[in-house]
N, C-alpha and C. Protein backbone atom coordinates (compact mmCIF):
# COMPACT_ATOMS: atom_id res chain seq x y z
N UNK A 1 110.31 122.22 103.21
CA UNK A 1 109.62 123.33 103.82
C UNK A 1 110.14 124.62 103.18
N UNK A 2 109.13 125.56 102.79
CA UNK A 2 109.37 127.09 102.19
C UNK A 2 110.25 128.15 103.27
N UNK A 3 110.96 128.61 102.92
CA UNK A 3 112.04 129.50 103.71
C UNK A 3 110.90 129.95 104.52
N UNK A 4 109.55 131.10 104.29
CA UNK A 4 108.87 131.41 104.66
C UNK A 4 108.01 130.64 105.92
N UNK A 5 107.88 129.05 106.07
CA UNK A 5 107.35 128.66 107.09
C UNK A 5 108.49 128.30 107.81
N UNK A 6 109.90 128.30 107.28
CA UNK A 6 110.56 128.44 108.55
C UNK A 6 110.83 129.38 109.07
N UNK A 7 111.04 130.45 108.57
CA UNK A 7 110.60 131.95 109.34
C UNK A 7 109.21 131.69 110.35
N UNK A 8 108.27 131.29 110.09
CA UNK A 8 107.33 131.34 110.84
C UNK A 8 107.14 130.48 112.06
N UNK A 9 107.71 129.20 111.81
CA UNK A 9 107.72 128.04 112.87
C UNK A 9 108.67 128.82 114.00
N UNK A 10 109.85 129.57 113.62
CA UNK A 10 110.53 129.80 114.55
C UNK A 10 109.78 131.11 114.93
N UNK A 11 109.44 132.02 114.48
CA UNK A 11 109.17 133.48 115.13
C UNK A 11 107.92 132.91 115.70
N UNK A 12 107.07 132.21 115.76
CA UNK A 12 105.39 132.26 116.48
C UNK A 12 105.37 130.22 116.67
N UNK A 13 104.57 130.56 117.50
CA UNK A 13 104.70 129.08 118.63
C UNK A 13 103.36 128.51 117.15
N UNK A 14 103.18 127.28 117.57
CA UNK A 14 101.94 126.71 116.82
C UNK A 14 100.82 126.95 118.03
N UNK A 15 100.51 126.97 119.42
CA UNK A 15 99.97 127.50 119.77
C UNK A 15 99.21 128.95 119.75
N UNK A 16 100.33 130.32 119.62
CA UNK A 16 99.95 131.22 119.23
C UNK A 16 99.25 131.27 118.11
N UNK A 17 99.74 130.65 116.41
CA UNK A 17 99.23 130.92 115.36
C UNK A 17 97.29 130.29 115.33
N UNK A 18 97.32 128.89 116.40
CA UNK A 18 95.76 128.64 116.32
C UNK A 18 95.12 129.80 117.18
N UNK A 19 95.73 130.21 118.46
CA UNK A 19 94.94 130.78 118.97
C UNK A 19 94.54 132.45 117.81
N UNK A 20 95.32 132.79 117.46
CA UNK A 20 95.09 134.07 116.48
C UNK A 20 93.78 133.36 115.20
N UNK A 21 93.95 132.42 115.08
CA UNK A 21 92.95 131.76 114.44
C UNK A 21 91.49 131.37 114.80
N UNK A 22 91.80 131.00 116.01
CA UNK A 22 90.89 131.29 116.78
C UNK A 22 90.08 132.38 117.06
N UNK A 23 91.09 133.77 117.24
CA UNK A 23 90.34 134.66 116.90
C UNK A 23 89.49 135.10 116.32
N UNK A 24 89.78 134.84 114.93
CA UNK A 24 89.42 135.65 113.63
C UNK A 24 88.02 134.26 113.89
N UNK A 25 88.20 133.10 113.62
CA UNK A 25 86.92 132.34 113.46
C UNK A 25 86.00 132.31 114.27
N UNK A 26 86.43 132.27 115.79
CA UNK A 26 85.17 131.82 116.56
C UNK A 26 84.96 133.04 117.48
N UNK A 27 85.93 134.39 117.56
CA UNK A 27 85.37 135.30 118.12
C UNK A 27 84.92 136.52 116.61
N UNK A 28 85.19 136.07 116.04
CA UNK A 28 84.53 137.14 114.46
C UNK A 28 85.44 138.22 114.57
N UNK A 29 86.58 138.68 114.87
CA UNK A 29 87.71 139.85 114.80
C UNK A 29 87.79 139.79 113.48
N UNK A 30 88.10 141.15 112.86
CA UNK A 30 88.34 140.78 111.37
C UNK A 30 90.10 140.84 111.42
N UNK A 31 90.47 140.10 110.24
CA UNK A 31 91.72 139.81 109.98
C UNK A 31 92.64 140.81 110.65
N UNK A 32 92.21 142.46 109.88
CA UNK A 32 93.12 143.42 110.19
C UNK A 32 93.31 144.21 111.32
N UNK A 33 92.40 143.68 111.85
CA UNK A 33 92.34 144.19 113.37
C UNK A 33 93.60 143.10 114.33
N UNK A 34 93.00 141.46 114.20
CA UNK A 34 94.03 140.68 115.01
C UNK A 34 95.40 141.28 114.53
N UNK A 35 95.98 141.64 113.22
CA UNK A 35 97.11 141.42 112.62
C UNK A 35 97.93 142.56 113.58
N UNK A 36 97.15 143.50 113.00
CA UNK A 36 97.68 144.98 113.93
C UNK A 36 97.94 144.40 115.46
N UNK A 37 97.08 144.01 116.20
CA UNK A 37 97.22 143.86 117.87
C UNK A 37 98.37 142.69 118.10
N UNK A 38 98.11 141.84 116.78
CA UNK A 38 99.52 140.67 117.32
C UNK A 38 101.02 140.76 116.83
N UNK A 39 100.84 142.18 115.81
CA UNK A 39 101.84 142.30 115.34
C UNK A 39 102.62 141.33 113.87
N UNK A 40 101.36 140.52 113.52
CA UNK A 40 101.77 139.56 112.34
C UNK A 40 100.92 139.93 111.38
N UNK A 41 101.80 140.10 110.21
CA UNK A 41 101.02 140.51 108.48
C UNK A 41 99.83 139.55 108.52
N UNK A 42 98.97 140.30 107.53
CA UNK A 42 97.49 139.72 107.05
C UNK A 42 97.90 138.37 106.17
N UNK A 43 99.05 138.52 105.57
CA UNK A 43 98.85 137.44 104.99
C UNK A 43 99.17 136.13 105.42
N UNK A 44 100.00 136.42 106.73
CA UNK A 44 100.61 135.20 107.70
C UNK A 44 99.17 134.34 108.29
N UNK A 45 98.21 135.83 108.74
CA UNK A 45 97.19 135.06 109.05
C UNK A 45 96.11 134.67 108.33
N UNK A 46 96.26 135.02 107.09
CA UNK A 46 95.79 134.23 106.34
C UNK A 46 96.05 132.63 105.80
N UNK A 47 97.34 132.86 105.73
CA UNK A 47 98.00 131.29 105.45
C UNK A 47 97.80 130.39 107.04
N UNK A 48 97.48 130.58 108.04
CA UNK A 48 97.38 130.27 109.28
C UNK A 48 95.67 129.95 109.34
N UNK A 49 94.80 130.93 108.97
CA UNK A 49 93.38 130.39 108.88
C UNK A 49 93.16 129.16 107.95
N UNK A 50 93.78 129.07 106.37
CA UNK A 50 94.16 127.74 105.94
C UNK A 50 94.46 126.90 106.83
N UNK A 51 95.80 126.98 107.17
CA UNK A 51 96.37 125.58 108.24
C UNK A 51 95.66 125.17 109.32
N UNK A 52 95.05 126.06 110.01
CA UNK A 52 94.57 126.01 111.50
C UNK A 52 93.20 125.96 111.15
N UNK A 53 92.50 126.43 110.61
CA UNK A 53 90.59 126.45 110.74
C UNK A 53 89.94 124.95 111.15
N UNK A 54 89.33 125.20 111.94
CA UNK A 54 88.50 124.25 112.69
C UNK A 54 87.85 123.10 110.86
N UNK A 55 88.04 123.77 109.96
CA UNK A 55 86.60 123.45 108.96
C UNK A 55 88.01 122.66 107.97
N UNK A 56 89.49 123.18 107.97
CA UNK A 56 89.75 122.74 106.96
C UNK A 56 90.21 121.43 107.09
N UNK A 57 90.70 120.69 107.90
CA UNK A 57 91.12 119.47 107.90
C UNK A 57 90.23 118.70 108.14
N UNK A 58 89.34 118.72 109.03
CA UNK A 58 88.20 117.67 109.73
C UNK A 58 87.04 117.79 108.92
N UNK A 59 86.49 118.58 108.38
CA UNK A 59 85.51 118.55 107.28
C UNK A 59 85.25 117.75 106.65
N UNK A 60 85.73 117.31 105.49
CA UNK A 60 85.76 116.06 104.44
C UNK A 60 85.49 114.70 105.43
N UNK A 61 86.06 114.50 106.21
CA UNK A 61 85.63 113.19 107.16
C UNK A 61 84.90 113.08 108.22
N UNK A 62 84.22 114.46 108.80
CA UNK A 62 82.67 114.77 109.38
C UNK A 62 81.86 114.41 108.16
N UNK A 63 81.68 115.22 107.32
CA UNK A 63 80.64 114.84 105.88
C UNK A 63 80.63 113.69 105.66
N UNK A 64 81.98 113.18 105.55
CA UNK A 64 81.97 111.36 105.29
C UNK A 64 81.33 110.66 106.25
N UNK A 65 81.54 110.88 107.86
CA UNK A 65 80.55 109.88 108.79
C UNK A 65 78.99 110.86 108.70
N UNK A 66 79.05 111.99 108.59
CA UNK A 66 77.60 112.54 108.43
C UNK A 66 76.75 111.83 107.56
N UNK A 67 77.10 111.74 106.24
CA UNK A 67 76.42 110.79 105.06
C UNK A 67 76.31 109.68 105.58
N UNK A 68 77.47 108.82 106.16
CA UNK A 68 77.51 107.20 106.62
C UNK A 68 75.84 107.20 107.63
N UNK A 69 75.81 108.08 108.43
CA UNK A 69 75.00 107.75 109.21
C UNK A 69 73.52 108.26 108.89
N UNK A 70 73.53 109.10 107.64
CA UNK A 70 72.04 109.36 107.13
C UNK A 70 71.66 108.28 106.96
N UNK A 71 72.62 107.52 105.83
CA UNK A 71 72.56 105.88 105.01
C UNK A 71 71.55 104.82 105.89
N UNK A 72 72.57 104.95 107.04
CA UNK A 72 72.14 104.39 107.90
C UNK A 72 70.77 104.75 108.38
N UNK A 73 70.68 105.75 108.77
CA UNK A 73 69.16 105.87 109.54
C UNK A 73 68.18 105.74 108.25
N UNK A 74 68.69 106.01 107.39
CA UNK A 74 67.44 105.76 106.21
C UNK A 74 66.96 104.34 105.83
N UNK A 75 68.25 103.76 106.42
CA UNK A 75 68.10 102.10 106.04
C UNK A 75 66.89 101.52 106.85
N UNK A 76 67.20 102.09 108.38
CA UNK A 76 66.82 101.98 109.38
C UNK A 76 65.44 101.80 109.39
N UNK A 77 65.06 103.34 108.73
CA UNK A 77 63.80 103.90 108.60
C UNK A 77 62.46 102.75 107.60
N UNK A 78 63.53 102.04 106.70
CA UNK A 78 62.73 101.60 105.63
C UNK A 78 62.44 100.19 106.53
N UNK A 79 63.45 99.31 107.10
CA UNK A 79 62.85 98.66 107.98
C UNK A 79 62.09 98.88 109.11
N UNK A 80 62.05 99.54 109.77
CA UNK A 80 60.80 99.88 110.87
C UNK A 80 59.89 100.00 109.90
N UNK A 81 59.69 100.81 108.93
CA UNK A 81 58.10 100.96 108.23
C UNK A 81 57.76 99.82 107.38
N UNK A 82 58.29 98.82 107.20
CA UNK A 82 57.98 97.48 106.76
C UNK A 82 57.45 96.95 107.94
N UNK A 83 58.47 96.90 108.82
CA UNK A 83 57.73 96.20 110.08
C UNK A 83 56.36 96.32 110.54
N UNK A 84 56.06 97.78 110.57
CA UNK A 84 55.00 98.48 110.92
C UNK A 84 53.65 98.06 110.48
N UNK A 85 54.30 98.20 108.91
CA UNK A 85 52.84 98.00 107.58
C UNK A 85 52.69 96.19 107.96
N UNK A 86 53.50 95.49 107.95
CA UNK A 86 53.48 94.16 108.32
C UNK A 86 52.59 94.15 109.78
N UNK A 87 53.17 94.43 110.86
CA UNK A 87 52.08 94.19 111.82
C UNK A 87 50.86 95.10 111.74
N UNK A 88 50.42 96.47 111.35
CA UNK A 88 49.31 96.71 110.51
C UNK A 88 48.19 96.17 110.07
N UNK A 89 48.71 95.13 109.06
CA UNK A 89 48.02 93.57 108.31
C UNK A 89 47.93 93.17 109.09
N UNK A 90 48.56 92.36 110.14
CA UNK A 90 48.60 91.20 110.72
C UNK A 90 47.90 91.73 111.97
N UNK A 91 47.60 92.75 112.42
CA UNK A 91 46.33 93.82 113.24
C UNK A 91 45.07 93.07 112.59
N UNK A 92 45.10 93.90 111.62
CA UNK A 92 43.67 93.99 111.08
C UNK A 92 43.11 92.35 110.34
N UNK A 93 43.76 91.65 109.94
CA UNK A 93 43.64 90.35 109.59
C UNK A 93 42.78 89.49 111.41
N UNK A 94 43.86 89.33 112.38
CA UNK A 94 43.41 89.00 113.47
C UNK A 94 42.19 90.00 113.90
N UNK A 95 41.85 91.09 113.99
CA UNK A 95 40.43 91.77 114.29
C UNK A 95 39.44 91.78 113.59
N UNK A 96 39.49 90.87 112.06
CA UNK A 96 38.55 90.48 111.24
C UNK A 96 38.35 88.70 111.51
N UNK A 97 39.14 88.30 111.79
CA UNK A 97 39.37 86.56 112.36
C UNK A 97 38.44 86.42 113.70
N UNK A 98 38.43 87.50 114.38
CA UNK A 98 37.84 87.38 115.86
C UNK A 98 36.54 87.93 116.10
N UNK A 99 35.86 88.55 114.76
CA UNK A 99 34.74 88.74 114.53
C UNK A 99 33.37 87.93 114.03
């Protein structure tokens, strides 16, 4: 660990640093405004929007089941419309048989 995040682990809780993160992402504060009111440099919370953002860790493996499950419904999709076109035929075959 960098001298610098142990300065930080000890001066600010991991609670505080998401919630300041929180800030800036999901209430739209800009950086230099939280920094000033919490009393922590721009660049702390910058290195903190890295660590903490809702987008940076969980991302890559939302996209990964997001794609999994297009796959899927597309698969899905191509069988129901086989099915469909199949009973379709098999409609119109029997309403020409019964004529």
């Amino acid at each position: 660990m960098r001298r610098e995040e142990v300065e930080m682990s000890k001066r600010f809780t991991e609670e505080f640093r998401r919630e300041a993160v929180r800030q800036i992402k999901e209430h739209g504060h800009p950086v230099a405004e939280v920094s000033e009111r919490l009393g922590v440099s721009t660049h702390s919370l910058y290195q903190w929007i890295k660590r903490y953002s809702p987008t940076a860790g969980g991302q890559a493996s939302h996209l990964a089941s997001k794609d999994e499950e297009i796959r899927r419904l597309k698969s899905e999709l191509r069988r129901v419309t086989e099915e469909r076109d199949i009973l379709k035929k098999a409609a119109t075959y029997f309403a020409k048989a019964s004529e």
